[in-house]
C-alpha atoms as a PDB file:
ATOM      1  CA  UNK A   1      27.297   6.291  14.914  1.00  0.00           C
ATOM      2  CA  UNK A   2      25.488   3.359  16.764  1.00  0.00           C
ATOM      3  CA  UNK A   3      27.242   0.378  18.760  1.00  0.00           C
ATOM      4  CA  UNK A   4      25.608  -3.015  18.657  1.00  0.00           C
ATOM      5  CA  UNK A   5      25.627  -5.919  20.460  1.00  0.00           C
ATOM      6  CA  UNK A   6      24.416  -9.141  19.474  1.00  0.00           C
ATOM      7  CA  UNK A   7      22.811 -11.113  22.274  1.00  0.00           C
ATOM      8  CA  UNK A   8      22.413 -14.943  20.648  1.00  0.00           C
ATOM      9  CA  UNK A   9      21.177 -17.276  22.740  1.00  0.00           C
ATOM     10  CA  UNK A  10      19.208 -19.538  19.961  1.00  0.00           C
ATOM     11  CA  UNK A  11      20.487 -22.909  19.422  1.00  0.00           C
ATOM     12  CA  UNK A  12      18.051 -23.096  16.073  1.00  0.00           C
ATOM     13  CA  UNK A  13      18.203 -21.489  12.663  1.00  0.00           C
ATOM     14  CA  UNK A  14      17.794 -18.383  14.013  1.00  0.00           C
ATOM     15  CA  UNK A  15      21.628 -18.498  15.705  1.00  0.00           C
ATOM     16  CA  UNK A  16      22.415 -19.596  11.518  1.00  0.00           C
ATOM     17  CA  UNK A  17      20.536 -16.250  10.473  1.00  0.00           C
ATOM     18  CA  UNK A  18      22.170 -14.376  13.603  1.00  0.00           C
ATOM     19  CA  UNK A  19      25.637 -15.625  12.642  1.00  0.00           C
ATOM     20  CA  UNK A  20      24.734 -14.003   9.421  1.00  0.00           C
ATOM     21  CA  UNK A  21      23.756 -11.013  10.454  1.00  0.00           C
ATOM     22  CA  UNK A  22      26.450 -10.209  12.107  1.00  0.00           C
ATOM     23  CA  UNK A  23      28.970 -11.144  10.383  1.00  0.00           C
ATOM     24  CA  UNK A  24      27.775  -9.009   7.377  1.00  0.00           C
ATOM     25  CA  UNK A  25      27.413  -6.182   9.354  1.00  0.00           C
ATOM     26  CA  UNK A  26      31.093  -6.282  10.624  1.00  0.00           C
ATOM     27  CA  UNK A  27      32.425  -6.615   7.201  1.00  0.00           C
ATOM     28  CA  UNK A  28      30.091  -3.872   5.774  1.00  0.00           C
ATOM     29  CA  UNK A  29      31.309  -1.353   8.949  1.00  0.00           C
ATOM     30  CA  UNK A  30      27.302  -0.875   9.422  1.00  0.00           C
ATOM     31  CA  UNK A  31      27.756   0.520  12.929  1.00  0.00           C
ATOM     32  CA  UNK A  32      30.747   2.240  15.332  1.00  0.00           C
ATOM     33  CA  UNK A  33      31.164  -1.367  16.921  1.00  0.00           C
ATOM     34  CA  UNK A  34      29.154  -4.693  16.750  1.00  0.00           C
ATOM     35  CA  UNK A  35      29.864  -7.161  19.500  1.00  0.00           C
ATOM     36  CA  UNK A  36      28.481 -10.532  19.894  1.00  0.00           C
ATOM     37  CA  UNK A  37      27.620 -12.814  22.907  1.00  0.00           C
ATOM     38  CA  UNK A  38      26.437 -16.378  22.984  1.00  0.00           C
ATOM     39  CA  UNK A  39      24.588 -17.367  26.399  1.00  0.00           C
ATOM     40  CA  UNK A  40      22.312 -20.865  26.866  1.00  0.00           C
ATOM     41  CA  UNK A  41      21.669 -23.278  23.622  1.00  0.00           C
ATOM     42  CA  UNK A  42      23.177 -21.010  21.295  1.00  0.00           C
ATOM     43  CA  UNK A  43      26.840 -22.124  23.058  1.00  0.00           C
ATOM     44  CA  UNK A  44      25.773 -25.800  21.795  1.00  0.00           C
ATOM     45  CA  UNK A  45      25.032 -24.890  18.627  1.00  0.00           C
ATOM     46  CA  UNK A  46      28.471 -22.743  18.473  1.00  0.00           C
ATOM     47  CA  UNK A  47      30.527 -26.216  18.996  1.00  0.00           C
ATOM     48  CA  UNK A  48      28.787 -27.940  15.997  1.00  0.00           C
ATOM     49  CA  UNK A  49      29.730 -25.295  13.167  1.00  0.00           C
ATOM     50  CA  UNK A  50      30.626 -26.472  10.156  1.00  0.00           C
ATOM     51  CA  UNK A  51      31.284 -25.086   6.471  1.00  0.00           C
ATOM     52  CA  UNK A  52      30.545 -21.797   5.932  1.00  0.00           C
ATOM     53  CA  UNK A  53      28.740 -20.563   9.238  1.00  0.00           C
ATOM     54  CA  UNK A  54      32.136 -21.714  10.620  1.00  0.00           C
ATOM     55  CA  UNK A  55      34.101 -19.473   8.702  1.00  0.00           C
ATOM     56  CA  UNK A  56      32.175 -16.602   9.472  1.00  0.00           C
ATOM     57  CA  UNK A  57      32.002 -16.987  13.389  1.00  0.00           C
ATOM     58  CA  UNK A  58      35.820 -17.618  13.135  1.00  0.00           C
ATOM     59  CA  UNK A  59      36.238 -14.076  11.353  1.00  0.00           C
ATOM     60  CA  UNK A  60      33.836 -12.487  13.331  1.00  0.00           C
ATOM     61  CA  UNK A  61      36.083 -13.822  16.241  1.00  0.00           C
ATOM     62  CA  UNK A  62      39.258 -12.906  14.435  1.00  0.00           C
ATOM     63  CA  UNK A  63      38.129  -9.674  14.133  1.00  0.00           C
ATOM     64  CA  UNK A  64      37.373  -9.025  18.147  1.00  0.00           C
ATOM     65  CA  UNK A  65      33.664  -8.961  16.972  1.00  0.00           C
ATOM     66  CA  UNK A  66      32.935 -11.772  19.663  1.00  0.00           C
ATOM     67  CA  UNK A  67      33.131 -11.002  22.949  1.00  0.00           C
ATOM     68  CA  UNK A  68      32.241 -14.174  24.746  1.00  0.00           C
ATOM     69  CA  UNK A  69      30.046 -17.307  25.607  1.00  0.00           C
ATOM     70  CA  UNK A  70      28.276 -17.613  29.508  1.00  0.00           C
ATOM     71  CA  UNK A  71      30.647 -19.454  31.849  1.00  0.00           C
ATOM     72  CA  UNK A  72      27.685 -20.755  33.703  1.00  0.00           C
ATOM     73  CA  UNK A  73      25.783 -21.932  30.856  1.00  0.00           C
ATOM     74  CA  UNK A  74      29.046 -23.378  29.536  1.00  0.00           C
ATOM     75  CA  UNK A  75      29.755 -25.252  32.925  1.00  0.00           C
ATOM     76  CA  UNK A  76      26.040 -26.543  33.367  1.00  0.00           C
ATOM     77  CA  UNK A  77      26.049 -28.310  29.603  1.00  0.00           C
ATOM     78  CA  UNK A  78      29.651 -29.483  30.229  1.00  0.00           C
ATOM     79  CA  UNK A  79      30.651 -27.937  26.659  1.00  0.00           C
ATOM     80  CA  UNK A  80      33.229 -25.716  29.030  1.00  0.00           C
ATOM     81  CA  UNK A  81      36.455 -27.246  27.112  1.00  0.00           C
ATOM     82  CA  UNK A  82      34.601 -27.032  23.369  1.00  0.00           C
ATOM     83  CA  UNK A  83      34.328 -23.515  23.881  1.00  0.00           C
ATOM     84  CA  UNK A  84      37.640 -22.745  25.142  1.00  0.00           C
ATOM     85  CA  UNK A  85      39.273 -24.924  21.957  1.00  0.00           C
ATOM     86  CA  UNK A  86      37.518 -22.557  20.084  1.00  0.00           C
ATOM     87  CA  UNK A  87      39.110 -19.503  21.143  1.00  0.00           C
ATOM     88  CA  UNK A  88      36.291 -18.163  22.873  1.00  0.00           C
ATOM     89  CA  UNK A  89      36.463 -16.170  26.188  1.00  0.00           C
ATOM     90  CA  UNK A  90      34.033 -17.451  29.112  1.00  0.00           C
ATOM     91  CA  UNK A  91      32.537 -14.993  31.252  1.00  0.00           C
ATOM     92  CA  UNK A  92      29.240 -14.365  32.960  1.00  0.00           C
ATOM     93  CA  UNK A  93      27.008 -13.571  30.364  1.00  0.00           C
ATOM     94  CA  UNK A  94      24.855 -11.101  32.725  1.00  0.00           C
ATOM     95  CA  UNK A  95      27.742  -8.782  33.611  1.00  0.00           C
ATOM     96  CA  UNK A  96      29.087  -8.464  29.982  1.00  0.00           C
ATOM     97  CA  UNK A  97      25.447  -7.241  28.635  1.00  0.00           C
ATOM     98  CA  UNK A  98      25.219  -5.087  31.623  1.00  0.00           C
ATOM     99  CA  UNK A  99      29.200  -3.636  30.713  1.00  0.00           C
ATOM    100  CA  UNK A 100      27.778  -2.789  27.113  1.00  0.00           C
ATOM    101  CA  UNK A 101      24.940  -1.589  27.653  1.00  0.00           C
ATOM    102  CA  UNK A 102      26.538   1.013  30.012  1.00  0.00           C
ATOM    103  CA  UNK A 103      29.200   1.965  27.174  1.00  0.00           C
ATOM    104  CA  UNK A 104      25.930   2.967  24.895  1.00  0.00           C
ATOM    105  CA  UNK A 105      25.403  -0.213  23.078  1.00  0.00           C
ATOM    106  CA  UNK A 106      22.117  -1.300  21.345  1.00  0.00           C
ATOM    107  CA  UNK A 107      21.205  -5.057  21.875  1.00  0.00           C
ATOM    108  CA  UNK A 108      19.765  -7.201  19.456  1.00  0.00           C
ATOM    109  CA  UNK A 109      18.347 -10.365  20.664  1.00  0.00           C
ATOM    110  CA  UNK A 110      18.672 -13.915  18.473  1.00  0.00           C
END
């Protein structure tokens, strides 16, 4: 069985439809293992969610499903502390895709 990782980075609808995505494939235990990472203007975009796009990136991250947001990209918006009262693990963005992508994981890009 496939691993996935999901590689947002859109701060548009398309993070909305990636948020989506994702979570629905967790909860229907499409693949092995999803993982997610948010890197550039979809880390904005993660500090604004509301309503129900809120309560799925909180189960996705309740569920170890998120892996993290860029520390760089966190630092150069200044959204560092937002992301952190979120529960969200900053780390470089460019070593975690190249960890999963070693362990066998296909990435899907938002």
């Amino acid at each position: 069985m496939a691993k996935v990782l999901f590689l947002i980075m859109s701060g548009d609808e398309k993070f909305d439809w990636a948020i989506r995505m994702a979570y629905n494939t967790m909860k229907a235990k499409r693949f092995e293992d999803i993982k997610v990472i948010f890197f550039g203007p979809s880390q904005r975009r993660l500090t604004q969610l509301d309503g129900e796009l809120k309560n799925m990136f909180q189960e996705l991250l309740r569920n170890k499903a998120v892996d993290s947001a860029c520390i760089n990209a966190a630092e150069a918006m200044n959204i560092r502390p937002q992301l952190e009262n979120l529960g969200v693990s900053l780390l470089p963005s460019g070593e975690r895709v190249s960890y999963y992508i070693d362990q066998g994981y296909e990435v899907i890009t938002f």
